[in-house]
Protein backbone atom coordinates (compact mmCIF):
# COMPACT_ATOMS: atom_id res chain seq x y z
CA UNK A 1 -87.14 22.43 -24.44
CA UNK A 2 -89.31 19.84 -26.34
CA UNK A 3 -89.16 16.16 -25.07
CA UNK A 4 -87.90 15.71 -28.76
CA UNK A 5 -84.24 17.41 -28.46
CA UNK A 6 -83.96 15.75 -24.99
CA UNK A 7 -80.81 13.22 -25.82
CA UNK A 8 -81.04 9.90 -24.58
CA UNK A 9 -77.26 10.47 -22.77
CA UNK A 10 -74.65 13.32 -21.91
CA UNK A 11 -71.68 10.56 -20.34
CA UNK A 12 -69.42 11.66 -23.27
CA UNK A 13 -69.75 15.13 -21.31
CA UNK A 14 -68.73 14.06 -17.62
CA UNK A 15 -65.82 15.44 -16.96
CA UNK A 16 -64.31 12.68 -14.41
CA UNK A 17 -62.58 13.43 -11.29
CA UNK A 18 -60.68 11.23 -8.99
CA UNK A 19 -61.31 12.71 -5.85
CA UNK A 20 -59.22 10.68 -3.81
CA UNK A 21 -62.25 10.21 -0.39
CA UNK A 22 -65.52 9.61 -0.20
CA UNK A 23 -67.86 12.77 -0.94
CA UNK A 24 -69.75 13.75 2.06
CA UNK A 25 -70.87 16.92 0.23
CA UNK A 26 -70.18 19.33 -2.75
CA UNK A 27 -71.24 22.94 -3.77
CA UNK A 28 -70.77 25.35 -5.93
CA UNK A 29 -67.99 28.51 -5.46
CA UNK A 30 -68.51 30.65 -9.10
CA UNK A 31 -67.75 27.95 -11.39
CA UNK A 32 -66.01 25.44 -9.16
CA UNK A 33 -67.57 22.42 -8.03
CA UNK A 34 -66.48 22.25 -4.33
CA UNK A 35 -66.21 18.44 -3.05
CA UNK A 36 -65.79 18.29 0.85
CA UNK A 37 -64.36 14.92 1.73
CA UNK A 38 -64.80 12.19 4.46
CA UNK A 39 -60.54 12.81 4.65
CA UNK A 40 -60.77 16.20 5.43
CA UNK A 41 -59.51 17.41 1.99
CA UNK A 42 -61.40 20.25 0.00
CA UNK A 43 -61.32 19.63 -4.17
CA UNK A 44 -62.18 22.57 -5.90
CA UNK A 45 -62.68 21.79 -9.81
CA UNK A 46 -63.80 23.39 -12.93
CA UNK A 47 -63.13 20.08 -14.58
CA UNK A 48 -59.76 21.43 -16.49
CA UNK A 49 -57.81 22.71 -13.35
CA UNK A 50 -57.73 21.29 -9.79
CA UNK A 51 -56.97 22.85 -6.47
CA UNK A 52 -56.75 20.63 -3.37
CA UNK A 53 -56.35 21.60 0.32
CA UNK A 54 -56.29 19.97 3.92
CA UNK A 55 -59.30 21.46 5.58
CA UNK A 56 -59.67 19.60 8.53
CA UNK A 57 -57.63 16.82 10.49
CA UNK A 58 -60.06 14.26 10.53
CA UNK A 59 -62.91 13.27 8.38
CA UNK A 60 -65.91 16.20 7.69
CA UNK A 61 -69.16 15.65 8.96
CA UNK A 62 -71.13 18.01 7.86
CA UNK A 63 -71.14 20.60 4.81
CA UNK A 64 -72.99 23.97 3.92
CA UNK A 65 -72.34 26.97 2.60
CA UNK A 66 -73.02 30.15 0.44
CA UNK A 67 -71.64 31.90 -3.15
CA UNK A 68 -68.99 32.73 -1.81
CA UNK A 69 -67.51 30.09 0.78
CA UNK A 70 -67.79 26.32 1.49
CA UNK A 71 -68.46 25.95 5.66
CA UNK A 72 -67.72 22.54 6.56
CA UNK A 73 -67.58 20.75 10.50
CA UNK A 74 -65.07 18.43 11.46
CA UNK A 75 -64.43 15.73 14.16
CA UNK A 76 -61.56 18.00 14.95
CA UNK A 77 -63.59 20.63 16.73
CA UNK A 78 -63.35 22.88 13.77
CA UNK A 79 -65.61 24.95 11.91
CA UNK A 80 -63.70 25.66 8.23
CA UNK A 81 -64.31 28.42 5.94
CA UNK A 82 -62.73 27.86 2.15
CA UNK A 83 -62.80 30.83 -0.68
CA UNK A 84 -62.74 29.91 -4.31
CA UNK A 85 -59.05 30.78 -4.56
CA UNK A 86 -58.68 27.01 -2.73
CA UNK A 87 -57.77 28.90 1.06
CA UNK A 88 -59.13 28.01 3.98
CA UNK A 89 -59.61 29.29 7.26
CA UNK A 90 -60.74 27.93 10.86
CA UNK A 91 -63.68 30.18 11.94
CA UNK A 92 -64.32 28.58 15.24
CA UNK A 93 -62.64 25.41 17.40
CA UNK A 94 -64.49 23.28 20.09
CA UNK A 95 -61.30 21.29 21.12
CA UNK A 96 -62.22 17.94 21.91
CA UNK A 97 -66.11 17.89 20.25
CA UNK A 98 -66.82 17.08 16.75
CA UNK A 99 -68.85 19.51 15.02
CA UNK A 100 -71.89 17.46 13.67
CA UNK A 101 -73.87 20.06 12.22
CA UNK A 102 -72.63 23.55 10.07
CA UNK A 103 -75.31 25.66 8.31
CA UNK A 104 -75.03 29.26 6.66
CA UNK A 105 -76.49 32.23 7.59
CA UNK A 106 -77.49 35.49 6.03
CA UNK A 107 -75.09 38.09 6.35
CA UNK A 108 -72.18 35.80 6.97
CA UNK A 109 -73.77 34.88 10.38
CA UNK A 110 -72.74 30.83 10.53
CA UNK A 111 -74.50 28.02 12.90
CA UNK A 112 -72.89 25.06 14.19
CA UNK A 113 -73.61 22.09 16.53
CA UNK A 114 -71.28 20.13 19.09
CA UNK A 115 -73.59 17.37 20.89
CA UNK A 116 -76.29 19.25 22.08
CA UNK A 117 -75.40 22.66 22.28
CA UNK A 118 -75.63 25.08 19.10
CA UNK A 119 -73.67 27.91 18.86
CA UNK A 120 -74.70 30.85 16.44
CA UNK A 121 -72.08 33.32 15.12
CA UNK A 122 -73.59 36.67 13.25
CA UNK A 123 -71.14 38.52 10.66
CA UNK A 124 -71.50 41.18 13.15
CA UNK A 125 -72.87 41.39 16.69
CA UNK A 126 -73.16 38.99 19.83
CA UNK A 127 -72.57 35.52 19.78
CA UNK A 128 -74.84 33.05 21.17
CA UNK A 129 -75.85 29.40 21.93
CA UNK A 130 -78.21 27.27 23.34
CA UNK A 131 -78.71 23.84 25.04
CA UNK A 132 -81.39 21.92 23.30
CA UNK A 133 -83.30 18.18 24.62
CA UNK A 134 -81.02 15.79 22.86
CA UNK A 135 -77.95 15.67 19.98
CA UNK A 136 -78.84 18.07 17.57
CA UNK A 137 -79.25 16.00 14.05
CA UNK A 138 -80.20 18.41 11.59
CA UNK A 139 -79.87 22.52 11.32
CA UNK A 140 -81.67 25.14 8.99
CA UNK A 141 -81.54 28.92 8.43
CA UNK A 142 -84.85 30.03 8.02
CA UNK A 143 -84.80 31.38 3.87
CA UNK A 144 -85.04 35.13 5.34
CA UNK A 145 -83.49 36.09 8.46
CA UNK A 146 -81.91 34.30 10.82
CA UNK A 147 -84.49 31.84 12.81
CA UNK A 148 -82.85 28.66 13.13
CA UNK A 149 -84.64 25.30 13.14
CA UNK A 150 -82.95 22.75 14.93
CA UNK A 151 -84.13 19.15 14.63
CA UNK A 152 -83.52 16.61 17.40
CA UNK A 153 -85.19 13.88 19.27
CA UNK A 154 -89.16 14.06 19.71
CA UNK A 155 -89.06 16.94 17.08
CA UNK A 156 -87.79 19.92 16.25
CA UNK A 157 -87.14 23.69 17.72
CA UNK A 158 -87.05 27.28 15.79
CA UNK A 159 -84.73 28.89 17.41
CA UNK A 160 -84.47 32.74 17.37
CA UNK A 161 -80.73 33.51 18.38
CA UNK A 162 -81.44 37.38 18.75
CA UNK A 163 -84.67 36.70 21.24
CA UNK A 164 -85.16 36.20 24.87
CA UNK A 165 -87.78 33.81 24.64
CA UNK A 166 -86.87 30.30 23.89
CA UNK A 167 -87.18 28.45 21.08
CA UNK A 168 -90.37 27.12 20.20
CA UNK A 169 -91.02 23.35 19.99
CA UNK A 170 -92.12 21.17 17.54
CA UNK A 171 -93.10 18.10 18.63
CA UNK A 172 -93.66 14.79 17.42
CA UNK A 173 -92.26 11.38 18.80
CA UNK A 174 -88.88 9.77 17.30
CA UNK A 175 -85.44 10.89 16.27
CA UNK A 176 -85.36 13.70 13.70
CA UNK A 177 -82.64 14.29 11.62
CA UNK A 178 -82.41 16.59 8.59
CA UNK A 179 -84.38 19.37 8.48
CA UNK A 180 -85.21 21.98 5.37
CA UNK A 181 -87.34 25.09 5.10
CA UNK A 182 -89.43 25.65 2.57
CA UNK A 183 -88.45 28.16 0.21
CA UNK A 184 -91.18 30.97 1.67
CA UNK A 185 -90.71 29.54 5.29
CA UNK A 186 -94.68 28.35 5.28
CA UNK A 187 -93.63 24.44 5.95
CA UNK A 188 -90.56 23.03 7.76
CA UNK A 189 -89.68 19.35 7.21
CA UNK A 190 -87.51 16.93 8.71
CA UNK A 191 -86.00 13.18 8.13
CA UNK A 192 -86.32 10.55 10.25
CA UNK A 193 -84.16 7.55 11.66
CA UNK A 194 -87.43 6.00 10.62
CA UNK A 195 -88.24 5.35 6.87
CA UNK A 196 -90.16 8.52 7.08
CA UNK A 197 -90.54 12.48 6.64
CA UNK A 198 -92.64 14.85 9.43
CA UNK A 199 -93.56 18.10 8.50
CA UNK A 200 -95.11 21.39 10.05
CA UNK A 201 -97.35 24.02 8.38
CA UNK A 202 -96.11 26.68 9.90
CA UNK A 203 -97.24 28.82 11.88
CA UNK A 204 -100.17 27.02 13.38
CA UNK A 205 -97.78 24.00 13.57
CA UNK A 206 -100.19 21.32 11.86
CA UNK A 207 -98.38 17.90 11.02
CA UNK A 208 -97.86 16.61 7.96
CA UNK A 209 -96.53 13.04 7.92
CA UNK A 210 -94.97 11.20 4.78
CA UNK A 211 -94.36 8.09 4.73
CA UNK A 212 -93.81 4.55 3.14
CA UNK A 213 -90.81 4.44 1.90
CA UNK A 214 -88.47 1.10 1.99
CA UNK A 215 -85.56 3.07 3.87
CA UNK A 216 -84.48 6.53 5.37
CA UNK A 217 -84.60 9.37 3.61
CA UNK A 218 -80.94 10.76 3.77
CA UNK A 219 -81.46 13.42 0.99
CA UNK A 220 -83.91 15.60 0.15
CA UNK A 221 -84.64 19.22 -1.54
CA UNK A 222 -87.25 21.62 -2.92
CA UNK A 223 -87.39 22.13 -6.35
CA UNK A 224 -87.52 25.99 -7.84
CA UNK A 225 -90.19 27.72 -6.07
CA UNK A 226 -91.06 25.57 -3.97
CA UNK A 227 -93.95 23.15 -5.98
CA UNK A 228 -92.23 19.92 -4.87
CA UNK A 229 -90.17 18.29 -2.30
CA UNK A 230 -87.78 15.79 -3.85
CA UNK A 231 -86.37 12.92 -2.01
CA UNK A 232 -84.73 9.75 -1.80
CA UNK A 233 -85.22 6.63 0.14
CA UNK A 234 -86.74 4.38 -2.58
CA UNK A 235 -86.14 2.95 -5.89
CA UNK A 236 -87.33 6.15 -7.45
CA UNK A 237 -87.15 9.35 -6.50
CA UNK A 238 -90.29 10.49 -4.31
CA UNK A 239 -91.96 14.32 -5.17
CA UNK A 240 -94.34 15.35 -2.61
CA UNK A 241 -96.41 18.57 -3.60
CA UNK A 242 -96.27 21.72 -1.36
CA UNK A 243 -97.76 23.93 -4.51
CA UNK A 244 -101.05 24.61 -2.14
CA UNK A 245 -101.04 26.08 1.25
CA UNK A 246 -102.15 22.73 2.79
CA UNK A 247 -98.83 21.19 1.31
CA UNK A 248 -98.99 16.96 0.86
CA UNK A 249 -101.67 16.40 2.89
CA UNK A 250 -104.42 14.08 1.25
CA UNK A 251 -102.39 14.22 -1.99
CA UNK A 252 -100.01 11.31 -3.60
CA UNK A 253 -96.68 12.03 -4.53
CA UNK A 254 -94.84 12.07 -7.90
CA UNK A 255 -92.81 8.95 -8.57
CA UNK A 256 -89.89 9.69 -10.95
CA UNK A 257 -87.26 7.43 -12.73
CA UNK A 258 -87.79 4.39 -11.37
CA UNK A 259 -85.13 1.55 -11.05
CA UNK A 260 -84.07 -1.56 -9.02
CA UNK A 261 -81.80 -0.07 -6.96
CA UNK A 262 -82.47 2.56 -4.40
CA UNK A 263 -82.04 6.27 -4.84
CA UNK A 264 -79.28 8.00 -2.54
CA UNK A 265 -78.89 11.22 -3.77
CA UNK A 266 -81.34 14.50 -5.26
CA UNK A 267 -80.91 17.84 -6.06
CA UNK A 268 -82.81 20.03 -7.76
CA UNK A 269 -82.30 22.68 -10.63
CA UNK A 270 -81.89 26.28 -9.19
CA UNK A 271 -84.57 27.75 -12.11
CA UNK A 272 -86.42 25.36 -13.87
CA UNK A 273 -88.39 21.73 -12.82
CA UNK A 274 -85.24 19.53 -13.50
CA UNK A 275 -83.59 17.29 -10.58
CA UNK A 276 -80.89 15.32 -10.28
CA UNK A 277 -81.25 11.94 -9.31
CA UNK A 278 -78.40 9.16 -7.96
CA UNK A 279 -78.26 6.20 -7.08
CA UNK A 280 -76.70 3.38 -4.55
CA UNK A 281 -74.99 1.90 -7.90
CA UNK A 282 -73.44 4.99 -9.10
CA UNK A 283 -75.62 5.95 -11.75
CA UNK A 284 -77.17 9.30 -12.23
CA UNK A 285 -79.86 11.05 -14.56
CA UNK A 286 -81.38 14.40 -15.24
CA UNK A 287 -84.89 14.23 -14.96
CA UNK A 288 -87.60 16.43 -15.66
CA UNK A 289 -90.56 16.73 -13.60
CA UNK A 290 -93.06 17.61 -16.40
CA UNK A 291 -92.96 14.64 -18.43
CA UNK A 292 -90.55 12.67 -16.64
CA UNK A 293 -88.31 13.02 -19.54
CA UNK A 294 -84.40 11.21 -18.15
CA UNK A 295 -81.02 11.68 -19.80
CA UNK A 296 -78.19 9.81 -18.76
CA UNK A 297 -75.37 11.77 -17.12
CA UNK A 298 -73.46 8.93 -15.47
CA UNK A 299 -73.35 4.98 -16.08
CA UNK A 300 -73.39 2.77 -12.88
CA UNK A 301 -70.87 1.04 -11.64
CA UNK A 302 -68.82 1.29 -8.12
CA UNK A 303 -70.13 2.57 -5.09
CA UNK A 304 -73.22 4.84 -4.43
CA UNK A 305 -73.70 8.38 -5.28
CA UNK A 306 -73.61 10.49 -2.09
CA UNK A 307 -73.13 13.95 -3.44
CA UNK A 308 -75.18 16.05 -5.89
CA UNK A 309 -74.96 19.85 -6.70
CA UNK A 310 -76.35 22.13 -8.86
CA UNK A 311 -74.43 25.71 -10.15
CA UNK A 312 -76.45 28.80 -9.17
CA UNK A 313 -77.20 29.38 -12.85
CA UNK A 314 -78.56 25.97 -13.86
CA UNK A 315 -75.48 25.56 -16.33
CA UNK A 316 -73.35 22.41 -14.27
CA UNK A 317 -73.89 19.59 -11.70
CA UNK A 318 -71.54 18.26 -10.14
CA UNK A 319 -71.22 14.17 -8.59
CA UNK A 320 -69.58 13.15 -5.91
CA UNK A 321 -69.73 9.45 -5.10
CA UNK A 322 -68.97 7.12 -2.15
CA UNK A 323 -65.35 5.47 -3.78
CA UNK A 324 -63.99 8.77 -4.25
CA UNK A 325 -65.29 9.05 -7.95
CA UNK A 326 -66.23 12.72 -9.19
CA UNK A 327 -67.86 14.24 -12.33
CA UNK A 328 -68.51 17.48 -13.32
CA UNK A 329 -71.28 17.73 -16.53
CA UNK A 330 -71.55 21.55 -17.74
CA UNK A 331 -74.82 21.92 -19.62
């Protein structure tokens, strides 16, 4: 659309939702935004009807999922599976290990994490797990199949569950934590406890370090096709470019919507060069990467935004924010 038509705010649009618990992580199910809170409880919403349900007996940790079902892990051993229709069901149960890491497989295969041990479940076949160096931080289905990349301390590990060899290593010093595939698996990033990303061009495993931001990068996400990674972990929101086969390397990043407060949340349009960006005072904006055209969605005030979500189609996002505050904007 033309930068002229852009308005300057959609907050007459947020549908507010008091969730109740902090929002450790929200997705999509059709058109229900699907809030996993640090309580345990699921919210399912389409912003004029509301289904709740008691996941977990504890608080989540950790949240993933696919079109059809919202996987979360829980410091109740439990691995939860919840439908649209607001059910859930325990998949698997570690009693007496929190699950710290959940991720979604093809095929309904699911992976999880207790400590340092991941387990990987197929939809159909043999299950298996493996033992890796240290507390597994961060876990990744590769975009097509079902190679695993597990990040951990002095690097990270691709993991195929369905080999005999082990997995192979990654390595570069200090504690990784989130980890994301690029969308055509040529690059594999990961977060640091350090105010820092590592990558890997993959397969030749050359390093790509980003750095210098003010704090750690607790959210990040490729935009469609691949052409940037967005992130947070400063006052703006950070864009590296992956658009060549060489990735970042040698080239500076995009700085977007700019503000003095830090950025704790992205996500990034399923179709088009749009993210989402939120930050530690609640606010949140649309911006678009082209121009770096921003519309309003939410107005700050109370805590910071730690969940952001786009619809499959491009047509909602959904907020999910630290004091238990929710909006859903449909576009």
């Amino acid at each position: 659309m033309p930068a002229t038509s852009i308005p300057a705010s959609l907050t007459s649009q947020l549908r507010a939702i008091d969730l109740g618990g902090e929002a450790v992580g929200v997705r999509f199910l059709g058109a229900q935004a699907t809030f996993a809170l640090a309580t345990g409880e699921i919210v399912l919403t389409d912003g004029a009807s509301e289904q709740r349900t008691a996941a977990h007996n504890g608080t989540i940790l950790s949240v993933s999922g696919d079109a059809r079902r919202v996987l979360t892990g829980g410091d109740d051993g439990r691995v939860v599976a919840t439908l649209g229709d607001g059910s859930s069901e325990t998949l698997f149960e570690q009693k007496g290990r929190w699950i710290d890491q959940v991720a979604s497989g093809p095929d309904g295969g699911v992976a999880f994490s207790a400590g340092k041990t991941v387990h990987f479940r197929p939809g159909k076949g043999e299950a298996k797990s493996f033992d890796f160096p240290s507390t597994v931080a961060g876990l990744a289905f590769a975009p097509k199949g079902t190679r695993l990349a597990v990040a951990h301390y002095g690097g990270a590990s691709l993991w195929f569950p369905n080999a005999v060899a082990k997995p192979e290593f990654l390595e570069w010093k200090g504690s990784h934590r989130g980890v994301i595939w690029h969308p055509d698996g040529r690059f594999l990033v990961t977060t640091m406890q350090e105010p820092a990303l590592h990558g890997w061009k993959l397969p030749e495993g050359t390093h790509m370090r980003m750095s210098g931001y003010p704090s750690r990068v607790r959210s990040m996400e490729f935009t469609a096709g691949g052409r940037f990674l967005a992130t947070s972990g400063s006052t703006e929101a950070i864009l590296w470019p992956f658009g060549s086969k060489e990735g970042p390397m040698g080239k500076a990043p995009t700085m977007l919507a700019p503000r003095d407060v830090r950025v704790t949340a992205v996500a990034a349009h399923p179709k088009d060069e749009l993210i989402t960006v939120g930050y530690e005072d609640g606010l949140a904006l649309l911006v678009r990467i082209a121009d770096a055209a921003e519309i309003l969605i939410r107005a700050p005030g109370g805590s910071a935004v730690t969940a952001l979500s786009w619809r499959a189609d491009g047509g909602a996002v959904a907020i999910g924010t630290e004091d238990g505050k929710g909006g859903l904007l449909v576009l």
